[in-house]
N, C-alpha and C. Protein backbone atom coordinates (compact mmCIF):
# COMPACT_ATOMS: atom_id res chain seq x y z
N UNK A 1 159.49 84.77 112.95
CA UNK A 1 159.46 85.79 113.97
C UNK A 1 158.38 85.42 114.98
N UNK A 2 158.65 85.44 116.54
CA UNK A 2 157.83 84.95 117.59
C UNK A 2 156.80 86.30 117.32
N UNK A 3 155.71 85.48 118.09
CA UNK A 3 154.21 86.22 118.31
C UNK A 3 154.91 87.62 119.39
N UNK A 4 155.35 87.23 119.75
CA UNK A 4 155.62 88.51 120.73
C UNK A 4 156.23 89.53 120.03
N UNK A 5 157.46 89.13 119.53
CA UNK A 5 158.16 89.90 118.97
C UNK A 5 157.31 91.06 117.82
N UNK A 6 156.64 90.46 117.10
CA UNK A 6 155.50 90.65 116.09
C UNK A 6 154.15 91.69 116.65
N UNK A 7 153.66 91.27 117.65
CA UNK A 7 152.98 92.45 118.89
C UNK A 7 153.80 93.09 119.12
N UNK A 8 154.84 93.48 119.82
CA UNK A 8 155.69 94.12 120.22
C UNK A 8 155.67 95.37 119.25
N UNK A 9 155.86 94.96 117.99
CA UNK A 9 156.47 95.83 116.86
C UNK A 9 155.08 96.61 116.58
N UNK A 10 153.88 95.79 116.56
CA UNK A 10 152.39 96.61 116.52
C UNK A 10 151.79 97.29 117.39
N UNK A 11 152.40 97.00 118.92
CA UNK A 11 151.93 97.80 119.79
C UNK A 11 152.69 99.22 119.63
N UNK A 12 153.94 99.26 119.11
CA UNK A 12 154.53 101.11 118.86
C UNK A 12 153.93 101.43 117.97
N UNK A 13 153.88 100.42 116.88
CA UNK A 13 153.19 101.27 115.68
C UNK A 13 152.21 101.89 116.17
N UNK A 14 151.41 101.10 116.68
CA UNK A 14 149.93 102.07 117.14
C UNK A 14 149.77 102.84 118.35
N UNK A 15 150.82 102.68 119.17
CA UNK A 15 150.70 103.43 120.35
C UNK A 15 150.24 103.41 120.65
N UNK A 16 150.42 102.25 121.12
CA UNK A 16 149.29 101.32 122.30
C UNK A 16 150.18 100.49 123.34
N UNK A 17 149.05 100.88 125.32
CA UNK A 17 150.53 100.13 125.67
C UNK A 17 150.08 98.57 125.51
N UNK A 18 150.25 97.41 126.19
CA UNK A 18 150.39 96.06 126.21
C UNK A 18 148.68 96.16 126.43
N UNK A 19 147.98 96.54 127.74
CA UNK A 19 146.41 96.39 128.28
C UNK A 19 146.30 97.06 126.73
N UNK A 20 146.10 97.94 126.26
CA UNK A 20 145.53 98.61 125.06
C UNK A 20 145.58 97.79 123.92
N UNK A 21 146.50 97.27 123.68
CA UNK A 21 146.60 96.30 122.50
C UNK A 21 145.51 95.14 122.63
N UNK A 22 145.97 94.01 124.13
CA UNK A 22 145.22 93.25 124.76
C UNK A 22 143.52 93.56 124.50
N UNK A 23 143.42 94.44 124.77
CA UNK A 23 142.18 94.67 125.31
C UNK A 23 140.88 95.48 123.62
N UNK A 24 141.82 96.27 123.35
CA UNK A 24 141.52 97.02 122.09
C UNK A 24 141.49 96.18 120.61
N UNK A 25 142.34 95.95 120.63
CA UNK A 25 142.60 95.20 119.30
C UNK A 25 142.52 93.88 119.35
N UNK A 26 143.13 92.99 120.64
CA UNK A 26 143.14 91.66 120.03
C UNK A 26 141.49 91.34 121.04
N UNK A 27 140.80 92.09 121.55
CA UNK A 27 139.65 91.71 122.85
C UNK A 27 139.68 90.79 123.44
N UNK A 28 140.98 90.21 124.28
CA UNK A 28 141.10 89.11 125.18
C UNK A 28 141.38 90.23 126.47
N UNK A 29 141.52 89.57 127.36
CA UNK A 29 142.14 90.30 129.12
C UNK A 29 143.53 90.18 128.68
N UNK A 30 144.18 91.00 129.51
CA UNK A 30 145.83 90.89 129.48
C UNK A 30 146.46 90.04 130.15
N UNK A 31 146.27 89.57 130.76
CA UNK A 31 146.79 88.09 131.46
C UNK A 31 146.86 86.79 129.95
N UNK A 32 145.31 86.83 129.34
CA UNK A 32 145.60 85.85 128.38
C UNK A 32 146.67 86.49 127.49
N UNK A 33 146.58 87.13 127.07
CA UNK A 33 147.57 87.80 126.03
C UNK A 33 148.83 87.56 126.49
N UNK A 34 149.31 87.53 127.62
CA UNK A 34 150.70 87.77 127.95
C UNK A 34 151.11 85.92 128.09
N UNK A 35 149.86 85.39 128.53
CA UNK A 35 149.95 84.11 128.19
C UNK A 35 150.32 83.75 126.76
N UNK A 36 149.92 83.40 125.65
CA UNK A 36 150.12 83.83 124.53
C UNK A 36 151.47 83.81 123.67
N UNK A 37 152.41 85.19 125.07
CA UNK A 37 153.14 85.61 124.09
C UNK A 37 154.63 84.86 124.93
N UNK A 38 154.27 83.74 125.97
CA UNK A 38 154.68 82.70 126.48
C UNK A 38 155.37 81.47 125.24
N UNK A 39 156.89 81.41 125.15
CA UNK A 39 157.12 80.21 124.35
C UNK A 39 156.23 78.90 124.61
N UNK A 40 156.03 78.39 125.77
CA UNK A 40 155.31 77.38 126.27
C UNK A 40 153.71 77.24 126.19
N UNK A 41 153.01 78.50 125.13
CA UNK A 41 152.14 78.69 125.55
C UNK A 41 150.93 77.41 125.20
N UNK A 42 149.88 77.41 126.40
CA UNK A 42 149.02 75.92 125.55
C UNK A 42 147.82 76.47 124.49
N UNK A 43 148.15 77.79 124.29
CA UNK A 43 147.10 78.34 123.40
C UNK A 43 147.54 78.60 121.77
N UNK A 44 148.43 78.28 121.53
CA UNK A 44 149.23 78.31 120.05
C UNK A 44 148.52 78.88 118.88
N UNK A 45 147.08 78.23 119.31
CA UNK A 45 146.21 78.48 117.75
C UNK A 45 145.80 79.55 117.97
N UNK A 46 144.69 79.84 118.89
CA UNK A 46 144.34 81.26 119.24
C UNK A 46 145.31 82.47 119.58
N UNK A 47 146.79 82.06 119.78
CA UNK A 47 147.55 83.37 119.41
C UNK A 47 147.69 83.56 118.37
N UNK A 48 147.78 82.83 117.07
CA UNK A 48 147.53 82.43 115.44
C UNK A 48 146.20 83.19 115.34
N UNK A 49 145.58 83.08 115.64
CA UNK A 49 144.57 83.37 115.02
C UNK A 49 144.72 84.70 115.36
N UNK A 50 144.46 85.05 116.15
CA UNK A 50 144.55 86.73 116.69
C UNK A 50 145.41 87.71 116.19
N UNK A 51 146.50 87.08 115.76
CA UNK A 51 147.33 87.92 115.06
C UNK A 51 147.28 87.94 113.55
N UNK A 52 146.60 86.84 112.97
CA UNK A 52 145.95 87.26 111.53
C UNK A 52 145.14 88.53 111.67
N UNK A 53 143.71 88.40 112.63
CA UNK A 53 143.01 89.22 112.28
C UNK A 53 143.93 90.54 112.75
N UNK A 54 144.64 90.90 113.27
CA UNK A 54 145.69 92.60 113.60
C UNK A 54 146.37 92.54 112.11
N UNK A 55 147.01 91.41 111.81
CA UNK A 55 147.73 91.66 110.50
C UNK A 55 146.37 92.83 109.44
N UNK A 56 145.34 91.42 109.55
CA UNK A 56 144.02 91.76 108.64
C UNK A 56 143.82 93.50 108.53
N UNK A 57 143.60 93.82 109.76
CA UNK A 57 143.19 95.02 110.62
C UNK A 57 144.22 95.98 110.04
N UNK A 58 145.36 95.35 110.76
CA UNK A 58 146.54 96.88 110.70
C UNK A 58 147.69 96.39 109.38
N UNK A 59 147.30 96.56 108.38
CA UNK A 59 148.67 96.19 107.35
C UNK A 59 149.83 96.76 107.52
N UNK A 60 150.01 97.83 107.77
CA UNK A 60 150.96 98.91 108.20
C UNK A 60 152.02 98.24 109.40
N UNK A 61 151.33 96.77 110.26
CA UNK A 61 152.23 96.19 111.27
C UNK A 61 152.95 94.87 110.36
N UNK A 62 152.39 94.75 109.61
CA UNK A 62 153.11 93.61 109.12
C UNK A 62 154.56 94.39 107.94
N UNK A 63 154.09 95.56 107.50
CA UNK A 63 154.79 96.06 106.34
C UNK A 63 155.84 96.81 107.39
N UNK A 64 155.44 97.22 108.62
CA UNK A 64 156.93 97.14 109.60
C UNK A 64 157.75 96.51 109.79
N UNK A 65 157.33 94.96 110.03
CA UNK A 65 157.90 93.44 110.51
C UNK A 65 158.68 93.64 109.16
N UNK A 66 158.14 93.66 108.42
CA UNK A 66 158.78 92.73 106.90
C UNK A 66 159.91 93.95 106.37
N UNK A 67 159.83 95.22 106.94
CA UNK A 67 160.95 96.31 106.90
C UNK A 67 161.63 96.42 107.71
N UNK A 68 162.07 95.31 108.80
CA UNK A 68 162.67 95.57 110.30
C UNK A 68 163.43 94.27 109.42
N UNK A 69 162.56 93.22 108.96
CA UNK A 69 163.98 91.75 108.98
C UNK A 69 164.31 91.61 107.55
């Protein structure tokens, strides 16, 4: 499942919009983030990484993902 797709599903859970997520949870600007969630992106690891620590953070987004597929 793409990084986006995966945010996507954590930003409803928490009701949060895209800047809120960006900014709140993962603490990058929203420009990088949206970079990120870019197939092409040149940041691969640090979107990896960032989304461990939300997994870490919010279990409740991953136990969505894994009840959605």
């Amino acid at each position: 499942m793409a990084f986006a797709e995966i945010t996507r599903i954590g930003r409803r859970r928490l009701r949060m919009t895209q800047r809120e997520f960006s900014e709140d949870v993962l603490h990058v600007p929203l420009s990088t983030y949206q970079g990120w969630e870019k197939k092409d992106s040149k940041e691969p690891n640090q979107a990896t990484q960032n989304f461990v620590l939300v997994a870490l953070a919010h279990p409740e987004i991953v136990k969505a993902v894994l009840e959605k597929t």
